[in-house]
PDB file of N, CA and C in Angstrom:
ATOM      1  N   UNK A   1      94.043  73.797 113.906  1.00  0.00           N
ATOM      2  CA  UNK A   1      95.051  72.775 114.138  1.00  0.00           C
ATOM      3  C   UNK A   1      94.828  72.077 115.482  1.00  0.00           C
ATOM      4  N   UNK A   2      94.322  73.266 116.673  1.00  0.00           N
ATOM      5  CA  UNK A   2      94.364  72.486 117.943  1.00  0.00           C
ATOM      6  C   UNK A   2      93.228  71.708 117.582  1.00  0.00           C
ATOM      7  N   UNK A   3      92.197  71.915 117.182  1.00  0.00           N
ATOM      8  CA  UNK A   3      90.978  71.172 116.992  1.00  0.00           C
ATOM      9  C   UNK A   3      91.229  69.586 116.091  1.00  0.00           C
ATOM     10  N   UNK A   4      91.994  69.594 115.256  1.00  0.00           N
ATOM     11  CA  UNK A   4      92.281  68.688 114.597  1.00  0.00           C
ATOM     12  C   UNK A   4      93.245  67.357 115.733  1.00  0.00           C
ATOM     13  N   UNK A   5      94.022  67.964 115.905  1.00  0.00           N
ATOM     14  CA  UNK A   5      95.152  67.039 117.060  1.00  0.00           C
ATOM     15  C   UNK A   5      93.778  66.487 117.988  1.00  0.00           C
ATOM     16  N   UNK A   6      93.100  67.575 118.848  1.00  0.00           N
ATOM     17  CA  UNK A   6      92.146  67.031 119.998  1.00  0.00           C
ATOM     18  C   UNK A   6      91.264  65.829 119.354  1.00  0.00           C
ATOM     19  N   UNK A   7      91.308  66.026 118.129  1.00  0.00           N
ATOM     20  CA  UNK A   7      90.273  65.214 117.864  1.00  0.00           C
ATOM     21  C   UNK A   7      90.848  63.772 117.318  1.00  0.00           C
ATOM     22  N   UNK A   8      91.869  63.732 116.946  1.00  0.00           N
ATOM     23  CA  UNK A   8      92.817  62.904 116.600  1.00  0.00           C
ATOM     24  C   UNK A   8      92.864  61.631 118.021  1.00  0.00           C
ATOM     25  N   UNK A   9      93.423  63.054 118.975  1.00  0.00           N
ATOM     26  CA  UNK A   9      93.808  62.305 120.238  1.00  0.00           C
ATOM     27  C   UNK A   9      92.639  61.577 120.815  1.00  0.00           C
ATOM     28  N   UNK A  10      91.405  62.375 120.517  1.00  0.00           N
ATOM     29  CA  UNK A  10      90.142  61.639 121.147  1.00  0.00           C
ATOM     30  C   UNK A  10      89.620  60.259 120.421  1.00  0.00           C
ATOM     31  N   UNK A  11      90.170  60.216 119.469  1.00  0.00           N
ATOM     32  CA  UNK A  11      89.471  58.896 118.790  1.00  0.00           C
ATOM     33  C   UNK A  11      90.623  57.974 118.691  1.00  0.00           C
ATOM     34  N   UNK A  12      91.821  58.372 118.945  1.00  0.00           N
ATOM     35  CA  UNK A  12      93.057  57.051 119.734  1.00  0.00           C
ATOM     36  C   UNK A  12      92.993  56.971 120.738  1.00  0.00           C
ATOM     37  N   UNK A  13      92.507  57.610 122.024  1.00  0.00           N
ATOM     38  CA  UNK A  13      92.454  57.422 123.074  1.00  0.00           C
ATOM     39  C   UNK A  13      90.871  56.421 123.058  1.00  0.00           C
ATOM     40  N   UNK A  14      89.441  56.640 122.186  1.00  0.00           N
ATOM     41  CA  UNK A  14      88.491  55.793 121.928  1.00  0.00           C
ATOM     42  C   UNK A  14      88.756  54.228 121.998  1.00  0.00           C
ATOM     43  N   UNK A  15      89.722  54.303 120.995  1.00  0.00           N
ATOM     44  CA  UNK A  15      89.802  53.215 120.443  1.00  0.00           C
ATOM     45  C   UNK A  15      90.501  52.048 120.966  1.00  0.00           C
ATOM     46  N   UNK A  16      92.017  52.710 121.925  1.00  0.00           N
ATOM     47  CA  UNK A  16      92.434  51.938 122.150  1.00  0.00           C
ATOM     48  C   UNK A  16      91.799  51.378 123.761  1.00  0.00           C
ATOM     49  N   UNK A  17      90.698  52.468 124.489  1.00  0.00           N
ATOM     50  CA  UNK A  17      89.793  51.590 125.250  1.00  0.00           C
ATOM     51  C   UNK A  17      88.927  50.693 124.786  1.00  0.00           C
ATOM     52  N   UNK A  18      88.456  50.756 123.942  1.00  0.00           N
ATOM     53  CA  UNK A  18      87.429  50.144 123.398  1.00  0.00           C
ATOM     54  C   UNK A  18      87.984  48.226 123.057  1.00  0.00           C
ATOM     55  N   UNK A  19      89.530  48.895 122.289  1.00  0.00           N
ATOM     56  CA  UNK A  19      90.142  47.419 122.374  1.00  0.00           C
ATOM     57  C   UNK A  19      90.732  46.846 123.432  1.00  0.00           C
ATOM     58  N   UNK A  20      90.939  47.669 124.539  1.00  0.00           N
ATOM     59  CA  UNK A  20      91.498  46.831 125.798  1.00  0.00           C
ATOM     60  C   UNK A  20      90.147  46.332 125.848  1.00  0.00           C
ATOM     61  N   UNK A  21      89.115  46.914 126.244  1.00  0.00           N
ATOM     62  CA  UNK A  21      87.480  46.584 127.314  1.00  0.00           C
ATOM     63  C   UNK A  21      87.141  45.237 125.996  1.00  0.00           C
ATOM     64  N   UNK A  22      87.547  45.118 124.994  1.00  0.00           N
ATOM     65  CA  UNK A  22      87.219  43.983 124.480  1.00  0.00           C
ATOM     66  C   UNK A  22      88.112  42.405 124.301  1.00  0.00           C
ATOM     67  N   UNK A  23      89.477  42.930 125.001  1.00  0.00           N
ATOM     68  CA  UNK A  23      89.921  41.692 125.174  1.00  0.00           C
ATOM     69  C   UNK A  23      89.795  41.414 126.447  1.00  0.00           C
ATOM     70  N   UNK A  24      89.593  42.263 127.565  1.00  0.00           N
ATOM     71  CA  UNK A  24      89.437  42.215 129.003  1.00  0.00           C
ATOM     72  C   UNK A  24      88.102  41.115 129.047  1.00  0.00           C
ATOM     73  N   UNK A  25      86.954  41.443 128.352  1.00  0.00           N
ATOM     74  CA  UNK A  25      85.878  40.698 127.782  1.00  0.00           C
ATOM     75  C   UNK A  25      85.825  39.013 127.239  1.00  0.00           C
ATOM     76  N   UNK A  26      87.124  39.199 126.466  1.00  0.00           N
ATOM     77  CA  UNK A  26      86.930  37.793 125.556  1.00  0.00           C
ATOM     78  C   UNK A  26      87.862  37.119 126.557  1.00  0.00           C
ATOM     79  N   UNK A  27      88.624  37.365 127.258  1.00  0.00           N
ATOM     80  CA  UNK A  27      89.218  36.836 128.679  1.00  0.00           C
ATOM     81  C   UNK A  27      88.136  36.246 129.585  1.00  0.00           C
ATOM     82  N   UNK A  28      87.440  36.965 130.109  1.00  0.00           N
ATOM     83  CA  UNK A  28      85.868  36.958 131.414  1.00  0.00           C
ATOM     84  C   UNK A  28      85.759  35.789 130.399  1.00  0.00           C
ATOM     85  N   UNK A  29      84.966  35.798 128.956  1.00  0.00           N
ATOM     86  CA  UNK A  29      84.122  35.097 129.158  1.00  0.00           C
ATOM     87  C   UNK A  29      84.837  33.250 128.654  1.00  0.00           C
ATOM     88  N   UNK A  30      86.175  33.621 128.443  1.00  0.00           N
ATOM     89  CA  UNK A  30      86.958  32.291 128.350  1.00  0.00           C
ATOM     90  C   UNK A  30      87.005  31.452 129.829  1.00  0.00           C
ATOM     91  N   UNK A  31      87.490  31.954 130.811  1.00  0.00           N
ATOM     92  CA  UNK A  31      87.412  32.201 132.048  1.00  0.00           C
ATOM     93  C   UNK A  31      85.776  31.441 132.453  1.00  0.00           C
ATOM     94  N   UNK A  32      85.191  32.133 132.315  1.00  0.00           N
ATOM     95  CA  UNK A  32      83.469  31.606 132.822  1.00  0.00           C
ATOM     96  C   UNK A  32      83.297  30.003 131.769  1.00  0.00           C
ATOM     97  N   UNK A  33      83.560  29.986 130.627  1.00  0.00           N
ATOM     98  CA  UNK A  33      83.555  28.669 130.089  1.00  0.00           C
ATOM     99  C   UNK A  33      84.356  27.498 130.801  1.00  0.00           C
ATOM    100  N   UNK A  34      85.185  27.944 130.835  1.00  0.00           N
ATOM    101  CA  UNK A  34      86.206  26.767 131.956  1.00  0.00           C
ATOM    102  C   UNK A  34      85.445  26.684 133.242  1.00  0.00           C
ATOM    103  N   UNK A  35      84.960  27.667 133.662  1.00  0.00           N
ATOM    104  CA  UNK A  35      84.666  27.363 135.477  1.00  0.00           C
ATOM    105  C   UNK A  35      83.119  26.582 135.050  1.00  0.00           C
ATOM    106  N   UNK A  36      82.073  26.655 133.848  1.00  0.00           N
ATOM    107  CA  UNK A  36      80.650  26.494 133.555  1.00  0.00           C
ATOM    108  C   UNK A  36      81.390  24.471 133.492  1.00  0.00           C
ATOM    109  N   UNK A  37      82.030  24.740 132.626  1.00  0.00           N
ATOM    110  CA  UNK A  37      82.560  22.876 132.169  1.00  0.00           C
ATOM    111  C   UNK A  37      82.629  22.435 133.132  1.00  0.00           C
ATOM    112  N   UNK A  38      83.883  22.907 134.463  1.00  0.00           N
ATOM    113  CA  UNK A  38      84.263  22.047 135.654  1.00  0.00           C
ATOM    114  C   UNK A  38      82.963  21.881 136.794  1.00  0.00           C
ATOM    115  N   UNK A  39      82.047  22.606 136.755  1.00  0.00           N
ATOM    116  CA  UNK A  39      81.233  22.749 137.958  1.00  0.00           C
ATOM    117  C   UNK A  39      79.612  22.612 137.306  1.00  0.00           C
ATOM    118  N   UNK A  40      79.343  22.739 136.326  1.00  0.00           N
ATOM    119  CA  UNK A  40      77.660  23.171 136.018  1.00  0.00           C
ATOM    120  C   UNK A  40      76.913  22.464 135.031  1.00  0.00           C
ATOM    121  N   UNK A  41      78.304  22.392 133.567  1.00  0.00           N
ATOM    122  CA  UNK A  41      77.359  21.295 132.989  1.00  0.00           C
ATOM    123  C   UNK A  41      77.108  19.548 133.288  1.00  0.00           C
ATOM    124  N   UNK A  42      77.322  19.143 134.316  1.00  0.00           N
ATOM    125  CA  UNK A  42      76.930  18.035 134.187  1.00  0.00           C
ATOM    126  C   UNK A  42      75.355  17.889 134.698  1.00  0.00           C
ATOM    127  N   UNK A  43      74.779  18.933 135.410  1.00  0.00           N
ATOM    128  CA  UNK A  43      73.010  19.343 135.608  1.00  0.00           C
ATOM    129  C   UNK A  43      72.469  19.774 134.498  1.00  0.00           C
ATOM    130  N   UNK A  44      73.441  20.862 134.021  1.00  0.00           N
ATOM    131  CA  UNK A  44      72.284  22.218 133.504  1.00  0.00           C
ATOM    132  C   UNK A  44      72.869  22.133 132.362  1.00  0.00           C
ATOM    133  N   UNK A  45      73.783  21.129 131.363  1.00  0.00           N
ATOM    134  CA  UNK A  45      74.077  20.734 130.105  1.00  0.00           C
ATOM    135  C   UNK A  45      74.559  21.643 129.084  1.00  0.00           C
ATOM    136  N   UNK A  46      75.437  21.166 128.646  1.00  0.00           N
ATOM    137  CA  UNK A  46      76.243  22.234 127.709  1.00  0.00           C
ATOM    138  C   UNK A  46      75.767  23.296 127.156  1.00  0.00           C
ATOM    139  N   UNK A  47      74.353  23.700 126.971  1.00  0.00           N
ATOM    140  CA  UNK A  47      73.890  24.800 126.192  1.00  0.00           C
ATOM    141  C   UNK A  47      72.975  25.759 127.606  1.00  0.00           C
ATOM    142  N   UNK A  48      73.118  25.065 129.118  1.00  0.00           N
ATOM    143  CA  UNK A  48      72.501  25.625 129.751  1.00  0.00           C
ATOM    144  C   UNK A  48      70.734  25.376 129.788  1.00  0.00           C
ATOM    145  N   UNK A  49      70.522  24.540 129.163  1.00  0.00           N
ATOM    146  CA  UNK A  49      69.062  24.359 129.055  1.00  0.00           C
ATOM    147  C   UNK A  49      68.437  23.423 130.343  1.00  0.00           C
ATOM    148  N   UNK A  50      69.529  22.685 130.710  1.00  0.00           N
ATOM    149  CA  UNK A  50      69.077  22.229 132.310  1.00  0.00           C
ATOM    150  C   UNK A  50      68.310  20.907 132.128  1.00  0.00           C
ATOM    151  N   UNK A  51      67.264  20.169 132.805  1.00  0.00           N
ATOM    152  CA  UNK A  51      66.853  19.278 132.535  1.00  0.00           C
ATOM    153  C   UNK A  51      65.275  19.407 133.734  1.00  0.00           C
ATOM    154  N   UNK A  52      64.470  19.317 132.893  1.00  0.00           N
ATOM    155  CA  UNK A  52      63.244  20.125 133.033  1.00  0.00           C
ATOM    156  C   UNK A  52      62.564  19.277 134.301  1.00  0.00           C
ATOM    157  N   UNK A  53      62.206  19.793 135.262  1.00  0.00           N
ATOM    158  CA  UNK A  53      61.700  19.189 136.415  1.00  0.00           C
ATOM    159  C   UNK A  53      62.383  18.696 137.299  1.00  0.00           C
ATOM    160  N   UNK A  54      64.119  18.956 136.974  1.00  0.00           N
ATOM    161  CA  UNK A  54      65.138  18.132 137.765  1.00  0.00           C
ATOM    162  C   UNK A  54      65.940  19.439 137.962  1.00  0.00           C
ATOM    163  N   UNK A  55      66.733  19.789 137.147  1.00  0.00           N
ATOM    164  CA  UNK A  55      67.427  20.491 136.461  1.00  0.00           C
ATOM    165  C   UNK A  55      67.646  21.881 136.032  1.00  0.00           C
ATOM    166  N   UNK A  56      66.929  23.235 136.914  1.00  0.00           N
ATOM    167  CA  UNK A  56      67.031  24.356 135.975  1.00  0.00           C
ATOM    168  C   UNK A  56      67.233  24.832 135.227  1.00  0.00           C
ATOM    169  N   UNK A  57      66.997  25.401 133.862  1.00  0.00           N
ATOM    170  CA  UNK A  57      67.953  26.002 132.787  1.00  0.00           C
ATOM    171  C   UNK A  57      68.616  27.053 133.399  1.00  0.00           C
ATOM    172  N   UNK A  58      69.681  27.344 132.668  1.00  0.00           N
ATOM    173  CA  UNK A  58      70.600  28.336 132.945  1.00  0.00           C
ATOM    174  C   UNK A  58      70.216  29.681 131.725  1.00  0.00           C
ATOM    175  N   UNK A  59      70.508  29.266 130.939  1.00  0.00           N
ATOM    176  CA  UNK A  59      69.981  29.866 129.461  1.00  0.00           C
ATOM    177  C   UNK A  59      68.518  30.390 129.614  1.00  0.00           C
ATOM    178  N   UNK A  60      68.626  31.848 129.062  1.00  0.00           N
ATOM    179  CA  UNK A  60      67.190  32.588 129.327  1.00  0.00           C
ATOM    180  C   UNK A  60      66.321  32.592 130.323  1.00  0.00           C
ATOM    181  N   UNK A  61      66.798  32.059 131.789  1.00  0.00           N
ATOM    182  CA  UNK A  61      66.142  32.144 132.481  1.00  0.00           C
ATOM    183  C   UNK A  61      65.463  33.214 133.406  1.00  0.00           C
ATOM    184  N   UNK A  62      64.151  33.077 133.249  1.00  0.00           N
ATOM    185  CA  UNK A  62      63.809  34.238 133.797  1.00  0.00           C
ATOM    186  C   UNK A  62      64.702  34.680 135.886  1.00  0.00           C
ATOM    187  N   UNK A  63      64.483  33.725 136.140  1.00  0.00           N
ATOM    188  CA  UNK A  63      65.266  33.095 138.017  1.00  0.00           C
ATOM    189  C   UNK A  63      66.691  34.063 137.938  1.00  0.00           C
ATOM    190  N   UNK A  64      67.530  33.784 137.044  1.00  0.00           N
ATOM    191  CA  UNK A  64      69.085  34.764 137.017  1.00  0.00           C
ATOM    192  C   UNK A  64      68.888  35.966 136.628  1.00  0.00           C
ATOM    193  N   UNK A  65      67.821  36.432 135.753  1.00  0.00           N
ATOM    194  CA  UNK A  65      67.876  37.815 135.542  1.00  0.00           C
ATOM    195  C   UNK A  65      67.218  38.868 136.711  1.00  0.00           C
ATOM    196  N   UNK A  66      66.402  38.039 137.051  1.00  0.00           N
ATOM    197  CA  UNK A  66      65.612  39.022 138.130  1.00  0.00           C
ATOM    198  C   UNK A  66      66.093  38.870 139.389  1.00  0.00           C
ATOM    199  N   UNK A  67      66.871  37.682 139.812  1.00  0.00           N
ATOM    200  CA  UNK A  67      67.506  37.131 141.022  1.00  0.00           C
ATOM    201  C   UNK A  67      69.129  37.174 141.079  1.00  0.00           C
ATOM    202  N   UNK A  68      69.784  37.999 140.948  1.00  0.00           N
ATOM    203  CA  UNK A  68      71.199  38.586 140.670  1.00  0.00           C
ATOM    204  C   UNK A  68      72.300  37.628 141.748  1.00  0.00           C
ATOM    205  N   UNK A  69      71.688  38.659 142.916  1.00  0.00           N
ATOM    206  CA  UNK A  69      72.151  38.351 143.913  1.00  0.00           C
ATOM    207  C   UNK A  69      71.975  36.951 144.494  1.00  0.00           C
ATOM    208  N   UNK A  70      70.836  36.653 144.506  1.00  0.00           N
ATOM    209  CA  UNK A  70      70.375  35.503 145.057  1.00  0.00           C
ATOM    210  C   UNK A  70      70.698  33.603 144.049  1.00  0.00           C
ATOM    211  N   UNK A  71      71.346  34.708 143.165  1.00  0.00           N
ATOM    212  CA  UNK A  71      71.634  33.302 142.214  1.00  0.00           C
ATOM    213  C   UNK A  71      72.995  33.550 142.337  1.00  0.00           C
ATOM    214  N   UNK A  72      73.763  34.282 142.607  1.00  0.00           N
ATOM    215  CA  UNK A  72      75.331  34.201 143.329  1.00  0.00           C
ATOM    216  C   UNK A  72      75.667  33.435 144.345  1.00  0.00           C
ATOM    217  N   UNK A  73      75.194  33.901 145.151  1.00  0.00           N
ATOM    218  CA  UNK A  73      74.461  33.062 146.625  1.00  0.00           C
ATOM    219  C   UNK A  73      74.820  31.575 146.734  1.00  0.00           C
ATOM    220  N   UNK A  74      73.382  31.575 145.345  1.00  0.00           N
ATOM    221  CA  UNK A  74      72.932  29.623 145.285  1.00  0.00           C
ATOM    222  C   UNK A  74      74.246  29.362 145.047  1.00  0.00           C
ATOM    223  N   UNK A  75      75.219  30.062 144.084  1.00  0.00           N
ATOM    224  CA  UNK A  75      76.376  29.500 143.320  1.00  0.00           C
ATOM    225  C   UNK A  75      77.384  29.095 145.010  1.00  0.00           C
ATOM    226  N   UNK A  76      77.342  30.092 144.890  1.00  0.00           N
ATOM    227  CA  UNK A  76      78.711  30.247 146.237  1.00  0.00           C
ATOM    228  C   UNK A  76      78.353  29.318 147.234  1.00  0.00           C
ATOM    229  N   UNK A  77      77.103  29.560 148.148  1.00  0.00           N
ATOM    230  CA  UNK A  77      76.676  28.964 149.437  1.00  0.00           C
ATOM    231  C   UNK A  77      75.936  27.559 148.688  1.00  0.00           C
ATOM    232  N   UNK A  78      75.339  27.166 148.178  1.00  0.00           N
ATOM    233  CA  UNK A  78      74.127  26.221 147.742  1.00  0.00           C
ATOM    234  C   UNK A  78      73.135  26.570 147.708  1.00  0.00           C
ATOM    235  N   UNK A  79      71.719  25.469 147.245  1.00  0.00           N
ATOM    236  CA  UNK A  79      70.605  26.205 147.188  1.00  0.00           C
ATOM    237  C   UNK A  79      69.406  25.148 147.359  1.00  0.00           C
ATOM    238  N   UNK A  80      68.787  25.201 148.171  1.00  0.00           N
ATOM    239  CA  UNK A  80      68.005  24.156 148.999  1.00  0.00           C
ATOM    240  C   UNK A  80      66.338  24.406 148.960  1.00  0.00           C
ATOM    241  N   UNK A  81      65.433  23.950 147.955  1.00  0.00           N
ATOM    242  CA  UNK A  81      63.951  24.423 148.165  1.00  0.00           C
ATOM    243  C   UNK A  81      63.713  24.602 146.810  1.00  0.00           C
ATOM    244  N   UNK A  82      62.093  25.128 147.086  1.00  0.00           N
ATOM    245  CA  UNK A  82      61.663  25.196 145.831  1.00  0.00           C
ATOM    246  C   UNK A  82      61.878  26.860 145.162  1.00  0.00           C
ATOM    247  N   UNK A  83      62.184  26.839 143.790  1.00  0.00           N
ATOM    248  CA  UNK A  83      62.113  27.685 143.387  1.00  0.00           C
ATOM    249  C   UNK A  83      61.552  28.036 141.902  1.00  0.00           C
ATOM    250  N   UNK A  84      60.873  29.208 141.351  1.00  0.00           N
ATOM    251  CA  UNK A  84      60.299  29.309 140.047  1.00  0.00           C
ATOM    252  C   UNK A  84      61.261  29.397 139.098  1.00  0.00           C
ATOM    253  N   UNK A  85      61.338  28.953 137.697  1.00  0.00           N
ATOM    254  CA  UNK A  85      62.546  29.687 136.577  1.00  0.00           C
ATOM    255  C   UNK A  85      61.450  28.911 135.633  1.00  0.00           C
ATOM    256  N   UNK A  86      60.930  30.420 134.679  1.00  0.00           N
ATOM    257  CA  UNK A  86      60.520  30.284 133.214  1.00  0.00           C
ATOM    258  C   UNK A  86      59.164  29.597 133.647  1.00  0.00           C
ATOM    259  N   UNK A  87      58.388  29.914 134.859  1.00  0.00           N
ATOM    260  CA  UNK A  87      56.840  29.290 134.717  1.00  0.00           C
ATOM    261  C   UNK A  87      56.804  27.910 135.280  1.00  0.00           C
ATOM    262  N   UNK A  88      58.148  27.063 135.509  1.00  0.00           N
ATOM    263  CA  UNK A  88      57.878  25.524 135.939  1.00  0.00           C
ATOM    264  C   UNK A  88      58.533  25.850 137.425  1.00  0.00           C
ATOM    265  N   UNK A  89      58.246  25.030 138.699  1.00  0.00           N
ATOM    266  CA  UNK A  89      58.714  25.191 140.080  1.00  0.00           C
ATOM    267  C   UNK A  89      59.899  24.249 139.527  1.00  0.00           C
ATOM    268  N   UNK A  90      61.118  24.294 139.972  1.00  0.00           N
ATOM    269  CA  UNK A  90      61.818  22.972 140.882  1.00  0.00           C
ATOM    270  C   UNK A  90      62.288  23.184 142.439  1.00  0.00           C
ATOM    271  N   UNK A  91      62.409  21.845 142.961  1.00  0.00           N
ATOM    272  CA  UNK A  91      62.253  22.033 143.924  1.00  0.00           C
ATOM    273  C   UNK A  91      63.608  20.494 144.055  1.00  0.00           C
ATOM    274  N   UNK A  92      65.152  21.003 144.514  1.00  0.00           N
ATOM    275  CA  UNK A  92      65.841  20.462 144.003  1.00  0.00           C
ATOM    276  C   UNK A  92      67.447  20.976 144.810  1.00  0.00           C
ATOM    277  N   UNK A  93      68.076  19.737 145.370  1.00  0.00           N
ATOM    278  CA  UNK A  93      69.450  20.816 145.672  1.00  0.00           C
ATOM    279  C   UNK A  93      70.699  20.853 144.910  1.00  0.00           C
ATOM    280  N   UNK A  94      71.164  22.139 145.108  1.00  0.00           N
ATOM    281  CA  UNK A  94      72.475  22.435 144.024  1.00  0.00           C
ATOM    282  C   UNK A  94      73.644  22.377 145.473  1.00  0.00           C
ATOM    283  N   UNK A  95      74.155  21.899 145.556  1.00  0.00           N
ATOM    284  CA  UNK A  95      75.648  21.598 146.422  1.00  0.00           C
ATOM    285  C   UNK A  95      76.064  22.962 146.460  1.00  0.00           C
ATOM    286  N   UNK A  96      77.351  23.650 147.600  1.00  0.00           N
ATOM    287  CA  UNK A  96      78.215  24.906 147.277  1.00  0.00           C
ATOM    288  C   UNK A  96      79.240  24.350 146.294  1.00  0.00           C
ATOM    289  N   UNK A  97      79.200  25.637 145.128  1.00  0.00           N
ATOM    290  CA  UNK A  97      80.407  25.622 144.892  1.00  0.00           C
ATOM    291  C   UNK A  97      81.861  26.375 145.144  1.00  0.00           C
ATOM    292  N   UNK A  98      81.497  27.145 146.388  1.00  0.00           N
ATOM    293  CA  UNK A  98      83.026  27.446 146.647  1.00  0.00           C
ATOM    294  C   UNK A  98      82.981  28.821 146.106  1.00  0.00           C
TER     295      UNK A  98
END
């Protein structure tokens, strides 16, 4: 019986993290769509693909995955010089955004 309840309790206690951590989620990423519209796509274009030689992509870029920190940075402080993303240089400034 105790085994039955524990196990009961363990897969309502599962679940109902699992459904907070997934609306906590669909929040973030509502949240990041509004701040991407007001500040980013008018460079780097609604799908993030950017505009090639001007423009960085945002989308799959190799530059944000390996550069975490340093692409927070660009966001927050600005970002001034040349830099690699996906094999092409740009060399290009992004304003702070705050």
């Amino acid at each position: 019986m105790k085994f039955i309840i524990c196990g009961y309790l363990l897969i309502v206690s599962g679940l109902t993290y699992f459904l907070i951590q997934d609306k906590e989620l669909k929040e973030s990423i509502q949240r990041g769509k509004v701040i991407y519209t007001d500040f980013c796509i008018t460079c780097h274009l609604e799908t993030g693909e950017g505009v090639e030689n001007t423009f960085p992509p945002l989308a799959k870029s190799d530059y944000l995955m390996n550069n975490r920190e340093a692409s927070i940075k660009g966001v927050k402080y600005g970002q001034r010089g040349e830099l690699m993303v996906n094999g092409v240089t740009y060399n290009n400034t992004m304003m702070p955004l705050g």
